[in-house]
C-alpha atoms as a PDB file:
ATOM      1  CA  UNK A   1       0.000   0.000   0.000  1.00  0.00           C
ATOM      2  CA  UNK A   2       1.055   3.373  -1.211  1.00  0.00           C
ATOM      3  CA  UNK A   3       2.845   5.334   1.725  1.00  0.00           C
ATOM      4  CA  UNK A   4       1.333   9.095   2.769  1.00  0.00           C
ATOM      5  CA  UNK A   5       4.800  10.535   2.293  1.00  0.00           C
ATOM      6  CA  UNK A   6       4.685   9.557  -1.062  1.00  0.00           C
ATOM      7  CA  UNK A   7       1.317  10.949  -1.867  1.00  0.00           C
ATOM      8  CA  UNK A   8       2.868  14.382  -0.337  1.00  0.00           C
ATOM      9  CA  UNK A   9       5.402  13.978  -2.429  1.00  0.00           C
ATOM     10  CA  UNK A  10       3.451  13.582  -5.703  1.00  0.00           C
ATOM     11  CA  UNK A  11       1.644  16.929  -4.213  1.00  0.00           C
ATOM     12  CA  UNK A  12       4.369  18.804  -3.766  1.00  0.00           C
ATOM     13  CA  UNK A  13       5.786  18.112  -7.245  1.00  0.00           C
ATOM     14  CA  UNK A  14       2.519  19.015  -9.169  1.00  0.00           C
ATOM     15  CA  UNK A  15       2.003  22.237  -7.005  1.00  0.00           C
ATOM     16  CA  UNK A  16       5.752  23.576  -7.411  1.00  0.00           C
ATOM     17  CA  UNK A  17       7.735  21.910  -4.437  1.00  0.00           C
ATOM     18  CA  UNK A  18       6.980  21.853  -0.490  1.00  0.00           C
ATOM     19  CA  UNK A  19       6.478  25.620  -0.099  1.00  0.00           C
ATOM     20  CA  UNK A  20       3.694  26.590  -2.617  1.00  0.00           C
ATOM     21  CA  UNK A  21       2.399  23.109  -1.014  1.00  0.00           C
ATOM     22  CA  UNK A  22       2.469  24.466   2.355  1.00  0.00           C
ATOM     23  CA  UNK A  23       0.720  27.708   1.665  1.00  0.00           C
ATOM     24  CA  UNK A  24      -2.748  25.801  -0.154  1.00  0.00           C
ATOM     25  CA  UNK A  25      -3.294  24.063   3.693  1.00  0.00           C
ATOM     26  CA  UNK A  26      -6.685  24.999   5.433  1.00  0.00           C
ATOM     27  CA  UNK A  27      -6.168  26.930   8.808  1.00  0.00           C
ATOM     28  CA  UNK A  28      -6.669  24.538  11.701  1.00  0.00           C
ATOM     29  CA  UNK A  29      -8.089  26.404  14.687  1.00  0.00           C
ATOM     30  CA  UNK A  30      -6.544  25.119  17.751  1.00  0.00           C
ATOM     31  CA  UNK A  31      -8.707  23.439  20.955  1.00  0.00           C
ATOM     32  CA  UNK A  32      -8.935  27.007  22.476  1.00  0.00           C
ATOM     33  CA  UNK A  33      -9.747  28.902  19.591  1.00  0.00           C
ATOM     34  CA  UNK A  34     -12.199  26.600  18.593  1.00  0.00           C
ATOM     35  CA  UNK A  35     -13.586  27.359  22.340  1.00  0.00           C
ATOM     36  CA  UNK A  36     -13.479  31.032  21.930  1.00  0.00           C
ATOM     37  CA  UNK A  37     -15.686  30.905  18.853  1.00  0.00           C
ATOM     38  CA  UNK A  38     -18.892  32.655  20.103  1.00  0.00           C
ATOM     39  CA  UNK A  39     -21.866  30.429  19.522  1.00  0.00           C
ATOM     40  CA  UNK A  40     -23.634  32.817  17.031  1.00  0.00           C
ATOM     41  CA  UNK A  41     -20.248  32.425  14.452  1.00  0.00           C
ATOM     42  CA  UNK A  42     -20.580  28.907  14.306  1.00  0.00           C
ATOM     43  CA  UNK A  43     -24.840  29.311  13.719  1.00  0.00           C
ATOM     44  CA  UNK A  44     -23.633  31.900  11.104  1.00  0.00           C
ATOM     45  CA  UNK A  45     -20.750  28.947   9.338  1.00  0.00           C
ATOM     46  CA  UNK A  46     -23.819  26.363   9.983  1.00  0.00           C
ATOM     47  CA  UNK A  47     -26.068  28.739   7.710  1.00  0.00           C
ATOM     48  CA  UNK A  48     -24.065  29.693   4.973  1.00  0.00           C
ATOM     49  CA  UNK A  49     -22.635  26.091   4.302  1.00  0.00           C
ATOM     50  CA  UNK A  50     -26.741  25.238   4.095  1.00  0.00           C
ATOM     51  CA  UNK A  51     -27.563  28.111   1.891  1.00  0.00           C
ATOM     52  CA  UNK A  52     -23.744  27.442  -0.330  1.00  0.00           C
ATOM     53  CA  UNK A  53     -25.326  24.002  -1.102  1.00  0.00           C
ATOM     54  CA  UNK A  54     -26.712  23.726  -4.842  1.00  0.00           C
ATOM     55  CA  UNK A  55     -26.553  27.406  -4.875  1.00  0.00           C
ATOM     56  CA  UNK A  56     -23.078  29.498  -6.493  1.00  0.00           C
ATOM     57  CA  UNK A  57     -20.720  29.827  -3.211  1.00  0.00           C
ATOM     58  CA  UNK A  58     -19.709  33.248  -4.751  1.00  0.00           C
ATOM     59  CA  UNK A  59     -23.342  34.760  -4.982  1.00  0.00           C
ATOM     60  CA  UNK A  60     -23.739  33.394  -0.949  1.00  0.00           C
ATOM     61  CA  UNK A  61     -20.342  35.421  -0.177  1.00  0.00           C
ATOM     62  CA  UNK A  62     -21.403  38.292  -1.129  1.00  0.00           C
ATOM     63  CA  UNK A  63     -24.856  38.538   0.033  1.00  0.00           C
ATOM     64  CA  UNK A  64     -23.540  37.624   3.369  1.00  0.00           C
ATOM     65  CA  UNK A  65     -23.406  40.777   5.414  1.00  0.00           C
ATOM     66  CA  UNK A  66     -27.411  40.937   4.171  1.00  0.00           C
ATOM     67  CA  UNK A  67     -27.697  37.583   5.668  1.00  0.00           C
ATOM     68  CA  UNK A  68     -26.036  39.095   9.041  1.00  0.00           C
ATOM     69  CA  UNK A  69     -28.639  41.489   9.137  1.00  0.00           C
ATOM     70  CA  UNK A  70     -31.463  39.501   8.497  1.00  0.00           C
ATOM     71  CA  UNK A  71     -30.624  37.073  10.838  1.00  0.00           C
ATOM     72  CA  UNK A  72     -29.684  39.547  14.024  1.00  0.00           C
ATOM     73  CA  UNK A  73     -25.773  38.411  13.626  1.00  0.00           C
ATOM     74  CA  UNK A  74     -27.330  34.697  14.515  1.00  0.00           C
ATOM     75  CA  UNK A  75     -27.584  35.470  17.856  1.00  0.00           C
ATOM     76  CA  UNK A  76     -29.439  32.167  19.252  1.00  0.00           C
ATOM     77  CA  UNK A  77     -31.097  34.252  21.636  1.00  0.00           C
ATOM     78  CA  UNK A  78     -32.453  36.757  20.161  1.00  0.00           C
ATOM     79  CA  UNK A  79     -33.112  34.191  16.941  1.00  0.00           C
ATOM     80  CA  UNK A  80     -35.243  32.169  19.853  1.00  0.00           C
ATOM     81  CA  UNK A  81     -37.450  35.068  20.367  1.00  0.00           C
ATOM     82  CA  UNK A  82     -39.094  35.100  16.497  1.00  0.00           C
ATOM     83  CA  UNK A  83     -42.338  34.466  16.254  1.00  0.00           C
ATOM     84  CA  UNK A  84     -43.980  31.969  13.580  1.00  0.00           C
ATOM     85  CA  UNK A  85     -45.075  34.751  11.518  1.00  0.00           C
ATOM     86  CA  UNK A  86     -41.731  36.769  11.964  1.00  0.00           C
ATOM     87  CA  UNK A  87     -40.069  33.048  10.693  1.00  0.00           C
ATOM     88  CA  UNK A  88     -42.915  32.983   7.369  1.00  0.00           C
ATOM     89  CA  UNK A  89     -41.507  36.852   6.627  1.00  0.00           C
ATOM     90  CA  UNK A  90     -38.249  35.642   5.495  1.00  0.00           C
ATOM     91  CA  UNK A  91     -39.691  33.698   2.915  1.00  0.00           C
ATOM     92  CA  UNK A  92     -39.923  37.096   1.167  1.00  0.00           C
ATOM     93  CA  UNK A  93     -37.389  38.873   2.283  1.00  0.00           C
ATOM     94  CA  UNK A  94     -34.592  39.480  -0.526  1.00  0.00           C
ATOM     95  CA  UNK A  95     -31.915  40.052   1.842  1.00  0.00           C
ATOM     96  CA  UNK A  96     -31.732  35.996   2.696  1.00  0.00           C
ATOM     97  CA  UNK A  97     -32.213  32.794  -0.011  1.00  0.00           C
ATOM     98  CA  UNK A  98     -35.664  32.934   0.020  1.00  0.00           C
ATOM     99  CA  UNK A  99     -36.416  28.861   0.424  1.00  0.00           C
ATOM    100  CA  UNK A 100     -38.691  27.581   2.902  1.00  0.00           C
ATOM    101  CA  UNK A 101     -36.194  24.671   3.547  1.00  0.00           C
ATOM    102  CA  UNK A 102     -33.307  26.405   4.153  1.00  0.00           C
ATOM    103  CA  UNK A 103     -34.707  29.355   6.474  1.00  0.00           C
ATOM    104  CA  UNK A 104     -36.464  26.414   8.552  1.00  0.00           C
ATOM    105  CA  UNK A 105     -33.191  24.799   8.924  1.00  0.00           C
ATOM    106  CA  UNK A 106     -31.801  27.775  10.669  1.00  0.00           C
ATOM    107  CA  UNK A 107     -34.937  27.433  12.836  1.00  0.00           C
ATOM    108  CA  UNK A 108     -33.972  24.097  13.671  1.00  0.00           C
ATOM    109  CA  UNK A 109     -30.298  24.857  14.375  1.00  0.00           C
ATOM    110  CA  UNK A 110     -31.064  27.500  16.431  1.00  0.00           C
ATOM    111  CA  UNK A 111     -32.322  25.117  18.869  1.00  0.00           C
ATOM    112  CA  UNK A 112     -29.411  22.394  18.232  1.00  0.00           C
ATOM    113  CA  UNK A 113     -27.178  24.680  18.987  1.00  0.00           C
ATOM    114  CA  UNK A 114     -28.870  26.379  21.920  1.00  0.00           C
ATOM    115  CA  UNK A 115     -29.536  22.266  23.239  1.00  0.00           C
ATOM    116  CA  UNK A 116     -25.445  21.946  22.685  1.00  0.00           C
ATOM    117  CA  UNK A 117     -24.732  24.734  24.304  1.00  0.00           C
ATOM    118  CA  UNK A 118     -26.968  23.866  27.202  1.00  0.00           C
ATOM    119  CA  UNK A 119     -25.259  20.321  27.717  1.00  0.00           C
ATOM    120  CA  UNK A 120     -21.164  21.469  26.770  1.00  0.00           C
ATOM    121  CA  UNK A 121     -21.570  25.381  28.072  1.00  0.00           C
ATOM    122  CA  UNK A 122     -20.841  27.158  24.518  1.00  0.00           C
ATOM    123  CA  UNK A 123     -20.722  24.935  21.261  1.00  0.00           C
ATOM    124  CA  UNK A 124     -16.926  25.756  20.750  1.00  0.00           C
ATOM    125  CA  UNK A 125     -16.600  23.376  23.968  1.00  0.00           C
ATOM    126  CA  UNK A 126     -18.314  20.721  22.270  1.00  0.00           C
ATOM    127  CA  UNK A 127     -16.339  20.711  19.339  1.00  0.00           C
ATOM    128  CA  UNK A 128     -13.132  21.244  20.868  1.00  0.00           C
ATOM    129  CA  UNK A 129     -13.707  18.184  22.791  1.00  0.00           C
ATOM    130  CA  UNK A 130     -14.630  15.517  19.789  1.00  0.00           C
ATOM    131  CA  UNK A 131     -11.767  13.786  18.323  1.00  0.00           C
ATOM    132  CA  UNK A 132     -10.456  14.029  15.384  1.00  0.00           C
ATOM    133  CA  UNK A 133      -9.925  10.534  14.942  1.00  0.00           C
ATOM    134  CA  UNK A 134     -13.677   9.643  15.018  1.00  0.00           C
ATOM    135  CA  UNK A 135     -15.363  12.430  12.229  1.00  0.00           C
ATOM    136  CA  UNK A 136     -17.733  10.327  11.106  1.00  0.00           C
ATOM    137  CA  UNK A 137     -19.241   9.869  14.551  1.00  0.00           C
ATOM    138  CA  UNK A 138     -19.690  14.071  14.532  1.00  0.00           C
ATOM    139  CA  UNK A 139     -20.913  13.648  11.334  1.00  0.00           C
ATOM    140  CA  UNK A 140     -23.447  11.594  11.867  1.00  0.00           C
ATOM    141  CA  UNK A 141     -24.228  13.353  15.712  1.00  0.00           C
ATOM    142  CA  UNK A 142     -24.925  16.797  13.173  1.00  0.00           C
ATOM    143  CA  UNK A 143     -27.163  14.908  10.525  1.00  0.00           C
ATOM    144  CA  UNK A 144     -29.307  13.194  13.637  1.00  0.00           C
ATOM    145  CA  UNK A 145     -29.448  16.518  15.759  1.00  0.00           C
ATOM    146  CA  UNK A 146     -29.174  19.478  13.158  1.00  0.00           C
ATOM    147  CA  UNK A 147     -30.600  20.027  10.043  1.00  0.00           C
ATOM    148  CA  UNK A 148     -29.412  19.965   6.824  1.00  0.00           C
ATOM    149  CA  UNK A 149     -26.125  19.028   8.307  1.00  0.00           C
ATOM    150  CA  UNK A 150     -25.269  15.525   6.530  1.00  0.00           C
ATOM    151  CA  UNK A 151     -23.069  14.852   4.035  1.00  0.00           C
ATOM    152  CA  UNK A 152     -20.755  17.509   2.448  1.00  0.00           C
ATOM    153  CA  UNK A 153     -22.372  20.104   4.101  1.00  0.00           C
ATOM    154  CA  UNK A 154     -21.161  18.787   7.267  1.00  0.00           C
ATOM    155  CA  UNK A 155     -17.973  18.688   6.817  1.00  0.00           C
ATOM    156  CA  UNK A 156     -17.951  22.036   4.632  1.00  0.00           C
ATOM    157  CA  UNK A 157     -18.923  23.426   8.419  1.00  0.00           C
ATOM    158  CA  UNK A 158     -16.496  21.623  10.317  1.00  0.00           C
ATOM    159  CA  UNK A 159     -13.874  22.940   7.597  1.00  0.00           C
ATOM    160  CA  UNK A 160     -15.493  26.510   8.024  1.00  0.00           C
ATOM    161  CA  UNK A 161     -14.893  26.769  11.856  1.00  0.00           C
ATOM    162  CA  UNK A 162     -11.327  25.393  11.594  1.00  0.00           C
ATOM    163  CA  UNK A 163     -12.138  21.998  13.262  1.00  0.00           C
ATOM    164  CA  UNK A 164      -9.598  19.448  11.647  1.00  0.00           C
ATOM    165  CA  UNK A 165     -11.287  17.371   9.609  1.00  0.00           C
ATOM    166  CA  UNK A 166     -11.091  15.525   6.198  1.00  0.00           C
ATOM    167  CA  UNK A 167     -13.422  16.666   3.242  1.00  0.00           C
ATOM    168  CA  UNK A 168     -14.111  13.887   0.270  1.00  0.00           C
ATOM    169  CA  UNK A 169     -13.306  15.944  -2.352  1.00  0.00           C
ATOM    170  CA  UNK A 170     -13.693  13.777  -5.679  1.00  0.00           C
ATOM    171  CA  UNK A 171      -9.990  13.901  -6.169  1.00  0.00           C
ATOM    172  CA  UNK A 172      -9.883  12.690  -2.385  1.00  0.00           C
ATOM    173  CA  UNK A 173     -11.938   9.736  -2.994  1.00  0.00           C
ATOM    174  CA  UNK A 174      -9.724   8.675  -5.880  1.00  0.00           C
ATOM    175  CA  UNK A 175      -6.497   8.552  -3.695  1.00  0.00           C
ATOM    176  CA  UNK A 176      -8.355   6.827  -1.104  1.00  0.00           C
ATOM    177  CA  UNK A 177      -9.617   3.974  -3.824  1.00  0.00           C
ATOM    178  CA  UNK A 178      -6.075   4.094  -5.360  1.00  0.00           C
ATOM    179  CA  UNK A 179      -4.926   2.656  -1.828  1.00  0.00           C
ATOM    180  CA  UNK A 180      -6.969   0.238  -2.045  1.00  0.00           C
ATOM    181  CA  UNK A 181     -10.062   1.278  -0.005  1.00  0.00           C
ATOM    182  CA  UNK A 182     -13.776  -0.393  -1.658  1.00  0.00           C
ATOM    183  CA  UNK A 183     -15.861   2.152  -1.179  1.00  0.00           C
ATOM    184  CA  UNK A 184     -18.117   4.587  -3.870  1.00  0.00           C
ATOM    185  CA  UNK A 185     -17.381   7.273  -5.724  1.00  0.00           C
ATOM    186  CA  UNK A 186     -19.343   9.218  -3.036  1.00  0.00           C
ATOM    187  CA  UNK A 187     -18.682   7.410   0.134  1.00  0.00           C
ATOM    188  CA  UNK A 188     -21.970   8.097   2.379  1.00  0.00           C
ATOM    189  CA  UNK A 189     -22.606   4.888   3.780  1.00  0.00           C
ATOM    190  CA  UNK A 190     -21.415   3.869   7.363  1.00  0.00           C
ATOM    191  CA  UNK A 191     -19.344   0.864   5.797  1.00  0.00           C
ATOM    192  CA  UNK A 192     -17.361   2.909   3.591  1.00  0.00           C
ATOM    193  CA  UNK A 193     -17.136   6.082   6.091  1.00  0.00           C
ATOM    194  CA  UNK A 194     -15.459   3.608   8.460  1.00  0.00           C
ATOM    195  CA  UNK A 195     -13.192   2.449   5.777  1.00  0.00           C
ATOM    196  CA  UNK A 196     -12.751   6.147   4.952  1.00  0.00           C
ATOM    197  CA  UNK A 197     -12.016   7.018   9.042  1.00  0.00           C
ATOM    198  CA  UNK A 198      -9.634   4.181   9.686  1.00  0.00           C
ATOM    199  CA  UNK A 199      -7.514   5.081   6.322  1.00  0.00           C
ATOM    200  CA  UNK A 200      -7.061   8.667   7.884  1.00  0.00           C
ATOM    201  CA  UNK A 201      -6.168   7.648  10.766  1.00  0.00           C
ATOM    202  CA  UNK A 202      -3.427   5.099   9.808  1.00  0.00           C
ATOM    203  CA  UNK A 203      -2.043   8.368   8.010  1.00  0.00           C
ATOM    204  CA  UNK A 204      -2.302  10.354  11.041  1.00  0.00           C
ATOM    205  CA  UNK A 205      -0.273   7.784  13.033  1.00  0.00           C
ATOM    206  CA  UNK A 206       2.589   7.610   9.885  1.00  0.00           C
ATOM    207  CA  UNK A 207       2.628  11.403   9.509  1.00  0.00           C
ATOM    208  CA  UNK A 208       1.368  13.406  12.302  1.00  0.00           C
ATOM    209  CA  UNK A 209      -0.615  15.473  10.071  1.00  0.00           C
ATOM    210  CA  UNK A 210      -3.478  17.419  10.531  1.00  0.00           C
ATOM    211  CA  UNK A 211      -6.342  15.401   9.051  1.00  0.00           C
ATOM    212  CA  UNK A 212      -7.444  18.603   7.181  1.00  0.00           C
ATOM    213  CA  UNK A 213      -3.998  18.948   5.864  1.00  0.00           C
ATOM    214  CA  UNK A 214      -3.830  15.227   4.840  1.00  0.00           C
ATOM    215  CA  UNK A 215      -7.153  15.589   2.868  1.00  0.00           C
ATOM    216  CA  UNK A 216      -5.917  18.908   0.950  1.00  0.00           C
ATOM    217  CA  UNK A 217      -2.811  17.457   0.192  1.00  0.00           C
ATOM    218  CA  UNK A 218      -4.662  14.031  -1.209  1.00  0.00           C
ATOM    219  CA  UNK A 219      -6.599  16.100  -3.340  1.00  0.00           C
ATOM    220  CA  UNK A 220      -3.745  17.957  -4.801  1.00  0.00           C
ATOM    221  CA  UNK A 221      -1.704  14.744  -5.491  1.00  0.00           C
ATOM    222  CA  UNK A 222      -4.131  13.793  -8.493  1.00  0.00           C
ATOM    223  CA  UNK A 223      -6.550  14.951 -10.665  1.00  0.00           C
ATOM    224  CA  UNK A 224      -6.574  18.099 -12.950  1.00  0.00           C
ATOM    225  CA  UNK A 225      -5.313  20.526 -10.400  1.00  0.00           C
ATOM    226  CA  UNK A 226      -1.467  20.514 -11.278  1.00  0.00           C
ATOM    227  CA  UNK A 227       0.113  24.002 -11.335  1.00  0.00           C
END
């Protein structure tokens, strides 16, 4: 089975050596940053990684600070207070994606993160405390207890905040198959998201890598992404 060094290596050479390399990484938030997050940012990441998925990411972007003010900064509490008919408004309201499913998600996360927050003292806590090494058991804990949380928009959140975590970019999946892992082109069931866990963490123990630094570098070691 292919080594991780020399899948870094392969990155490295199609991105123009360790350096350029280096500076593509995702920021990993560390345990106490990820604990001084206020609750309402990672609402707000929860949010836009709903309202980025099937729509363009760029039009989201820059409607954002419109979304900000829609939403009251996505301050749970005051978010708590709405009233049905204040929640129905937004369904016309230009400043926000104006889809039923998406603004009742945020309903629905208001209260999963207000429950979270209840149980671990501020969400940041709760991340902060979740291991790395078992993702997929987050990942499933925010599809059962948020909404709209499952899948890629999941772990587009967990990437947003800075937790360390893997995303199964196509190019991803490939290197993960080209090691000899049997699972889909779009790996969603709990047999191949174990195979998918237990492959990341046998390069965590080789490397010592960040697990979202390991995932960006898999996805630059193939595909059509060469510099």
């Amino acid at each position: 089975m292919e080594k991780f060094s020399s899948i870094k290596k392969r990155a490295e050479q199609r991105k123009g050596g360790a350096a350029e390399l280096q500076k593509l990484l995702p920021r990993v938030a560390s345990t106490k940053e990820l604990r001084a997050l206020p609750d309402d940012r990672y609402l707000a990441m929860m949010t836009k990684r709903i309202n980025q998925a099937g729509f363009s990411w760029k039009v989201i972007e820059k409607k954002w600070p419109e979304f900000e003010e829609a939403f009251f900064g996505f301050d749970p509490a005051k978010l708590t207070l709405l009233s049905p008919e204040q929640w129905d408004a937004y369904i016309s309201d230009r400043r926000v994606v104006r889809s039923w499913q998406k603004i009742q998600a945020l309903q629905d996360n208001v209260f999963f993160v207000r429950e979270t927050v209840r149980q671990y003292g501020s969400f940041g806590n709760f991340l902060a405390e979740w291991p790395a090494s078992n993702q997929i058991g987050l990942m499933a804990h925010l599809k059962q207890q948020g909404s709209r949380l499952g899948g890629q928009s999941g772990m587009w959140f967990l990437r947003g905040v800075g937790k360390d975590c893997f995303v199964l970019f196509r190019d991803v999946v490939t290197v993960l198959k080209s090691v000899g892992l049997d699972i889909a082109s779009q790996p969603t069931s709990k047999r191949d998201l174990i195979k998918v866990q237990n492959q990341f963490n046998a390069w965590h123990e080789e490397t010592g890598l960040a697990y979202s630094h390991m995932s960006r570098i898999a996805a630059c070691s193939v595909g059509e992404n060469r510099m």
